[in-house]
PDB file of N, CA and C in Angstrom:
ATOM      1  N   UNK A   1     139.545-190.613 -68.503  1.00  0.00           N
ATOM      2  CA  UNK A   1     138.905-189.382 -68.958  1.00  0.00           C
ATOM      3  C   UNK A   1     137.822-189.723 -69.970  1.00  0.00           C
ATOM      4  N   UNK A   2     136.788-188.935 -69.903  1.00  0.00           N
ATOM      5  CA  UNK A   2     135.643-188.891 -70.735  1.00  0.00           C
ATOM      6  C   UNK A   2     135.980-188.262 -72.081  1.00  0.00           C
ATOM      7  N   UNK A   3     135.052-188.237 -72.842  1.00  0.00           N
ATOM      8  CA  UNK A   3     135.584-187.377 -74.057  1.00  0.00           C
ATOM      9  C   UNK A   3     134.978-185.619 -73.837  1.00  0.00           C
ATOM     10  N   UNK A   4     134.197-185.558 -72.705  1.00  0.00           N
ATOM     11  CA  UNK A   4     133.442-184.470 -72.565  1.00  0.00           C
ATOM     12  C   UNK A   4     134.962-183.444 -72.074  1.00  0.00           C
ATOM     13  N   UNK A   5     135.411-183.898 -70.881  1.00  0.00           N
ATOM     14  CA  UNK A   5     136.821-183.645 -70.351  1.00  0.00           C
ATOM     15  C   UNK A   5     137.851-183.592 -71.737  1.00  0.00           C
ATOM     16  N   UNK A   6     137.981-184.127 -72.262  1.00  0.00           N
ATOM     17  CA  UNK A   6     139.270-184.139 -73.813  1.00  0.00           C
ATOM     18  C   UNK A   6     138.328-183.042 -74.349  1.00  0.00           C
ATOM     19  N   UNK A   7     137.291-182.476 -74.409  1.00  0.00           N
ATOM     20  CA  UNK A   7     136.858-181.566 -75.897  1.00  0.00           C
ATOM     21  C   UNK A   7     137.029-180.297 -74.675  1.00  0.00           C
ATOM     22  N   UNK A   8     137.259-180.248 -73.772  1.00  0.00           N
ATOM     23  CA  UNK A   8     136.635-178.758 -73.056  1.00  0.00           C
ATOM     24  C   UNK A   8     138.175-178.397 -72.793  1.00  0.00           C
ATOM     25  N   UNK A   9     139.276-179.135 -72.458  1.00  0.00           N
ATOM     26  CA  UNK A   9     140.673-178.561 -72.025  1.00  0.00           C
ATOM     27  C   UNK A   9     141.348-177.804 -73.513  1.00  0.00           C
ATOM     28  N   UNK A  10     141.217-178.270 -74.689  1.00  0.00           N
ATOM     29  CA  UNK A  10     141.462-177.078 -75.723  1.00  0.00           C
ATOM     30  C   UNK A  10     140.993-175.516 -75.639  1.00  0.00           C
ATOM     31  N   UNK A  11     139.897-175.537 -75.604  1.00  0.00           N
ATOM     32  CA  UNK A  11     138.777-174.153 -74.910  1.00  0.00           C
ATOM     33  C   UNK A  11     139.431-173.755 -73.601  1.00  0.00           C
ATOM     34  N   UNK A  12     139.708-174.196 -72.888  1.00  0.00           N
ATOM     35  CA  UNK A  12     140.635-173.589 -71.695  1.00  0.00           C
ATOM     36  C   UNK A  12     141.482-173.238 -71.614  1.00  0.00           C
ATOM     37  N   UNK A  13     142.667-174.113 -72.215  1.00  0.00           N
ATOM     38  CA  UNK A  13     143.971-173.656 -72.673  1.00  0.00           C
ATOM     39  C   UNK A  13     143.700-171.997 -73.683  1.00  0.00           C
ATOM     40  N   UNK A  14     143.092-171.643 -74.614  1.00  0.00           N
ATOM     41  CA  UNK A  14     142.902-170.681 -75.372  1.00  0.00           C
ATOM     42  C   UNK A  14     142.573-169.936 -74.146  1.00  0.00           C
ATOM     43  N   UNK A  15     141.124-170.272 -74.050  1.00  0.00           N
ATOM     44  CA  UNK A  15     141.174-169.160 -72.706  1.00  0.00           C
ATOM     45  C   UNK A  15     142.127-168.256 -72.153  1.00  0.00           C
ATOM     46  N   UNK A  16     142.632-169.044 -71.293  1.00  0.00           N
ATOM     47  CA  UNK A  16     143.471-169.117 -70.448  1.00  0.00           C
ATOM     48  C   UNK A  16     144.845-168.395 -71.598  1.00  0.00           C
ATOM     49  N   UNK A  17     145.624-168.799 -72.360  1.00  0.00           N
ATOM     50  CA  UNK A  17     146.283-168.063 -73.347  1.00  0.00           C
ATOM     51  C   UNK A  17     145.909-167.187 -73.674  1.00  0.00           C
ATOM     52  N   UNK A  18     144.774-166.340 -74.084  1.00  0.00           N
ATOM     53  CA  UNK A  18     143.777-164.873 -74.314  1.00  0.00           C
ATOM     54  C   UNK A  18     144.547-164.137 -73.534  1.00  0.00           C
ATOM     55  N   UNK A  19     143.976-164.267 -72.460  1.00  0.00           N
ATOM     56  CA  UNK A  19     144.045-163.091 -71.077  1.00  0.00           C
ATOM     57  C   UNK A  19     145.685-163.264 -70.699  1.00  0.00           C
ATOM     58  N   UNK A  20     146.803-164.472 -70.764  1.00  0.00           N
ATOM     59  CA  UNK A  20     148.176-164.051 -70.756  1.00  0.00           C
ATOM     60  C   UNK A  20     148.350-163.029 -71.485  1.00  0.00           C
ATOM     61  N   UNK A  21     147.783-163.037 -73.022  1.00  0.00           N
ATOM     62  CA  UNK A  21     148.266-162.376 -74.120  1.00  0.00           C
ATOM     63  C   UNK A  21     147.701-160.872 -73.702  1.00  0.00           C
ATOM     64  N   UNK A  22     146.383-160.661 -72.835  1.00  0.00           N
ATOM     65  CA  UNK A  22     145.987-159.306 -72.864  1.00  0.00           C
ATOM     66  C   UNK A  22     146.265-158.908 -71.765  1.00  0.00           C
ATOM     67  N   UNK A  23     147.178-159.720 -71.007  1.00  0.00           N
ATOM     68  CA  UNK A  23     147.863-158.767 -69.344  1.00  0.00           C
ATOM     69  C   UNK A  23     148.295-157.361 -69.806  1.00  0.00           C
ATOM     70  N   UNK A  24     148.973-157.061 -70.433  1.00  0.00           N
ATOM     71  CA  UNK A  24     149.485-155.804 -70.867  1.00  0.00           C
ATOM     72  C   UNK A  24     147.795-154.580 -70.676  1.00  0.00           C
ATOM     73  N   UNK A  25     146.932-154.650 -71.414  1.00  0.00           N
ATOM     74  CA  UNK A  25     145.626-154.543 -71.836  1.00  0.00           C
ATOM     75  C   UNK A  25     144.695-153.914 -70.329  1.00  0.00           C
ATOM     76  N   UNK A  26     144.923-155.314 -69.739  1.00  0.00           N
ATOM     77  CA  UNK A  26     143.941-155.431 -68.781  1.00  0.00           C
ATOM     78  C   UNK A  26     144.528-154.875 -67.287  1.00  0.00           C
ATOM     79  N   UNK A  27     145.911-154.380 -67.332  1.00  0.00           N
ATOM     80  CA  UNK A  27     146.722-153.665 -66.400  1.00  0.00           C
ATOM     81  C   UNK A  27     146.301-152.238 -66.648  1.00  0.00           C
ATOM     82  N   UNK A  28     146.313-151.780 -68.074  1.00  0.00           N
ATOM     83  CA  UNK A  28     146.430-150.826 -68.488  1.00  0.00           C
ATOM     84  C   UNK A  28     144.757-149.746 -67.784  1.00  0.00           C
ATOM     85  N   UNK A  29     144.249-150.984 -68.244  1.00  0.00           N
ATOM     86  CA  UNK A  29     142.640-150.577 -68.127  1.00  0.00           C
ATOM     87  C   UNK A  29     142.179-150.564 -66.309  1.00  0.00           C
ATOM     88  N   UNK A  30     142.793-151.526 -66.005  1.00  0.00           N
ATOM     89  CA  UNK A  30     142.752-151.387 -64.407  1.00  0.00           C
ATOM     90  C   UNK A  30     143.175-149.800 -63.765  1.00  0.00           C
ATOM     91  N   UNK A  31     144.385-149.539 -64.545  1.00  0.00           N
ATOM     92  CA  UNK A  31     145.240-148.596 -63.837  1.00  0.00           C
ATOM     93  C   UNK A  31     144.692-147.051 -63.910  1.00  0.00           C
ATOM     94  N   UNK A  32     143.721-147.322 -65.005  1.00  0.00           N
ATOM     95  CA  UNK A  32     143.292-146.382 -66.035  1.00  0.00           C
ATOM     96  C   UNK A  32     144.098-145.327 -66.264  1.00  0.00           C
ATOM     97  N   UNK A  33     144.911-145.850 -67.207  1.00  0.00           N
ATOM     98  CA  UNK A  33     145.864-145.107 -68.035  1.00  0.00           C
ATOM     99  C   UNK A  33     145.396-144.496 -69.255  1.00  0.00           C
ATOM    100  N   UNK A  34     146.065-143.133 -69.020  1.00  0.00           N
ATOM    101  CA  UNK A  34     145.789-141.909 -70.017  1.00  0.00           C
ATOM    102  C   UNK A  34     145.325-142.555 -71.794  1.00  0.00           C
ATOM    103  N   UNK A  35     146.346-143.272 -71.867  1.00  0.00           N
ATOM    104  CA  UNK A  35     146.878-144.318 -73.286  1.00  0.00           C
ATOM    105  C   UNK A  35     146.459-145.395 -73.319  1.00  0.00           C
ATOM    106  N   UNK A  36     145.402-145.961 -72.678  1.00  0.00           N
ATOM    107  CA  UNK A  36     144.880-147.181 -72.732  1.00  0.00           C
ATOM    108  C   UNK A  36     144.520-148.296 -73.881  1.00  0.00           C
ATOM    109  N   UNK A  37     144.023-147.217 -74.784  1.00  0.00           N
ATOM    110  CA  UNK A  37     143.523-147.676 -76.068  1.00  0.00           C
ATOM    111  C   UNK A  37     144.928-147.943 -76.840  1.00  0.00           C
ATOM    112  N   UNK A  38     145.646-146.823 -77.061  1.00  0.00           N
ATOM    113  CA  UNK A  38     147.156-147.203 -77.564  1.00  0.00           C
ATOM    114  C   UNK A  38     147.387-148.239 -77.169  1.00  0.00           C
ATOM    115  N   UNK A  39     147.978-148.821 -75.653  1.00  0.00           N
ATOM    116  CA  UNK A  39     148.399-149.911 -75.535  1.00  0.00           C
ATOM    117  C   UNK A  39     147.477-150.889 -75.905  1.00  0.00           C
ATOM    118  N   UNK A  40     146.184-151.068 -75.811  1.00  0.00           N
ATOM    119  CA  UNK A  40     145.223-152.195 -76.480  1.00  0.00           C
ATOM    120  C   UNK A  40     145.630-152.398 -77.859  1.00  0.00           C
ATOM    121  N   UNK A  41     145.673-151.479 -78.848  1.00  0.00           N
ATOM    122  CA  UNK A  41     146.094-151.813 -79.789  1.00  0.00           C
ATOM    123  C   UNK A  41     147.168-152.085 -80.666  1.00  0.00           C
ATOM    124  N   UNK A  42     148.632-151.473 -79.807  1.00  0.00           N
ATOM    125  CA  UNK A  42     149.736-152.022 -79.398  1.00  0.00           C
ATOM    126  C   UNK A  42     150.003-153.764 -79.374  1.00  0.00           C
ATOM    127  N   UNK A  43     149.381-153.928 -77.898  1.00  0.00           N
ATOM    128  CA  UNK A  43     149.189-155.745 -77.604  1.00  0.00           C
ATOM    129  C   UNK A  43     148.420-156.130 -78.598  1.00  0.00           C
ATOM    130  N   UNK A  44     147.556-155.951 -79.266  1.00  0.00           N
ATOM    131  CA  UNK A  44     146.886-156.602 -80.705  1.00  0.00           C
ATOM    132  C   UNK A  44     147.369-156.735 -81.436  1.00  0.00           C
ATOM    133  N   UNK A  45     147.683-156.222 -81.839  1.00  0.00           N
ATOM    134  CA  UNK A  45     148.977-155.935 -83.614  1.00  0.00           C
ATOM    135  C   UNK A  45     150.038-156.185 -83.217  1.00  0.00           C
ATOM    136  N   UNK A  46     150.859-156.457 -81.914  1.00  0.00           N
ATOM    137  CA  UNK A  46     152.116-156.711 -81.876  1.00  0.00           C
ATOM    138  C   UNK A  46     152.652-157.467 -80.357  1.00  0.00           C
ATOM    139  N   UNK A  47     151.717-157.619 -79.773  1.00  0.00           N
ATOM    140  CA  UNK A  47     152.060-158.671 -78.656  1.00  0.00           C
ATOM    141  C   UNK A  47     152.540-160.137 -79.070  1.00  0.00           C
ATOM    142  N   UNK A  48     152.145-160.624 -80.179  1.00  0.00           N
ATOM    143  CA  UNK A  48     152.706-161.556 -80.418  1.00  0.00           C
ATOM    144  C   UNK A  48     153.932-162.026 -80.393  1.00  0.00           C
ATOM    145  N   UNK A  49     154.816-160.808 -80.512  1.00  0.00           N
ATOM    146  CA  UNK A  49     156.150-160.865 -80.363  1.00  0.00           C
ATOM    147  C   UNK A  49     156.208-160.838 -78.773  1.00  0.00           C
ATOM    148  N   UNK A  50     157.191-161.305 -78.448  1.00  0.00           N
ATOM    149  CA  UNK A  50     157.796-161.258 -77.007  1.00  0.00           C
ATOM    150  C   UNK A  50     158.019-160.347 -76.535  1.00  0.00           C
ATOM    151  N   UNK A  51     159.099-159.566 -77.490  1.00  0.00           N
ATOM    152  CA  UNK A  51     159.781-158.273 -76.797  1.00  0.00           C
ATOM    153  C   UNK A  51     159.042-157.444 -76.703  1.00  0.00           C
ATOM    154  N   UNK A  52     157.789-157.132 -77.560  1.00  0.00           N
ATOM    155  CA  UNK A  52     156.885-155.466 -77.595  1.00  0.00           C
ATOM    156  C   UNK A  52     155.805-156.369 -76.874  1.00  0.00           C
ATOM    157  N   UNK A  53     155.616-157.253 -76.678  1.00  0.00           N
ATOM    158  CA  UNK A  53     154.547-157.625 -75.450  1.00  0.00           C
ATOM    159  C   UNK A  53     155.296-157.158 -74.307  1.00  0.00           C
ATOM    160  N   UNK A  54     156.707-157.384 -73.861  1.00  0.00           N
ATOM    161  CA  UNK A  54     156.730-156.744 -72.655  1.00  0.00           C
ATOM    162  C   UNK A  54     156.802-154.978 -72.662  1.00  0.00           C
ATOM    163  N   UNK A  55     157.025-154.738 -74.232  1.00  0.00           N
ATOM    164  CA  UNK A  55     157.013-153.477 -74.084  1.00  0.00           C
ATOM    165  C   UNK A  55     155.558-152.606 -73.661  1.00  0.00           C
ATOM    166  N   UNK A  56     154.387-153.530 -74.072  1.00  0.00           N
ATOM    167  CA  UNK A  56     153.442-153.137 -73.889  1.00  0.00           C
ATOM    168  C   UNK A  56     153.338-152.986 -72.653  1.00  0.00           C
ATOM    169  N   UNK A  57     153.578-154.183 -71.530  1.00  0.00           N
ATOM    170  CA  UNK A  57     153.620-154.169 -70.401  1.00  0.00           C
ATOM    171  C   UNK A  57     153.720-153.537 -69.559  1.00  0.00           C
ATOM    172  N   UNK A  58     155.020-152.579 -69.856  1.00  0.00           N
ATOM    173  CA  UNK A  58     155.885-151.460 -69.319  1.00  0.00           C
ATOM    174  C   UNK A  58     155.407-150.334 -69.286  1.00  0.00           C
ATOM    175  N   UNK A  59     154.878-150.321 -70.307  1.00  0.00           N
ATOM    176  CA  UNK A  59     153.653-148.759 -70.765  1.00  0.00           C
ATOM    177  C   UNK A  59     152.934-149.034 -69.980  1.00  0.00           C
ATOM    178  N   UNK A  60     151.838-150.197 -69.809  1.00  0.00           N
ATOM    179  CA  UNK A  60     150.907-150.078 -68.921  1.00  0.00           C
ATOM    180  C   UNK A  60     151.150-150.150 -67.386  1.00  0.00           C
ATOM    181  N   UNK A  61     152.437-150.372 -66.662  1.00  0.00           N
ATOM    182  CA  UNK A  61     153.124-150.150 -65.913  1.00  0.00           C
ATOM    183  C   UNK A  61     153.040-148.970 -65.344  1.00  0.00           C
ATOM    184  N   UNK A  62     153.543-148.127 -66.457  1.00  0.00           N
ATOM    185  CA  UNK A  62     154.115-146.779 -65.868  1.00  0.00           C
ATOM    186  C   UNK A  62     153.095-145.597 -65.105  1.00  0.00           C
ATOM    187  N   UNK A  63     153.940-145.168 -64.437  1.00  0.00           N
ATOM    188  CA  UNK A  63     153.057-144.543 -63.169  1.00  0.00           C
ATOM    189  C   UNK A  63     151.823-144.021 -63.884  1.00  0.00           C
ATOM    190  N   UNK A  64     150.748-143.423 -63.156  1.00  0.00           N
ATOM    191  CA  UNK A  64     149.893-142.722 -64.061  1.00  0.00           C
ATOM    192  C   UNK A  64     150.014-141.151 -63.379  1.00  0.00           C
ATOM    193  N   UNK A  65     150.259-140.847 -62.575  1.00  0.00           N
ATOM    194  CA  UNK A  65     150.846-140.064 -61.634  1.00  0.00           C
ATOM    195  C   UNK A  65     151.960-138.995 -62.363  1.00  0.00           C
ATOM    196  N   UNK A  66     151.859-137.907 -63.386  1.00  0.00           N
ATOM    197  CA  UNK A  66     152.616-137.104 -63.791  1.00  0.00           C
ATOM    198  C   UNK A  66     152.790-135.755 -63.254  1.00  0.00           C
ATOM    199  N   UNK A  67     152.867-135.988 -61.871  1.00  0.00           N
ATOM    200  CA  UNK A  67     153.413-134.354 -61.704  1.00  0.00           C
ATOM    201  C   UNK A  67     154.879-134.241 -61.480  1.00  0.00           C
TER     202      UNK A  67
END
């Protein structure tokens, strides 16, 4: 390996870790859910944790479909 290859796989890994961390986020926004912004800022302030990251998840999950 080059050193060009060793400096660019840190930057990827983050990357790549970002968008795990904003699945919750980026479901939400796909689904376009009513609460979108809630859950964005939900997964910001508290995805870090495990458990309310999947809680976030779940929210952005849920049907959008309320009749």
């Amino acid at each position: 390996m080059n050193g060009t290859q060793i400096s660019i796989l840190p930057i990827i890994v983050s990357f790549v870790g970002i968008i795990i961390y904003f699945i919750p986020t980026i479901i939400a926004f796909k689904r376009k859910q009513l609460n979108k912004i809630k859950i964005f800022l939900f997964n910001l302030f508290f995805g870090w944790t495990v458990v309310l990251w999947i809680i976030a998840l779940v929210l952005a999950c849920e049907s959008t479909n309320k009749n």
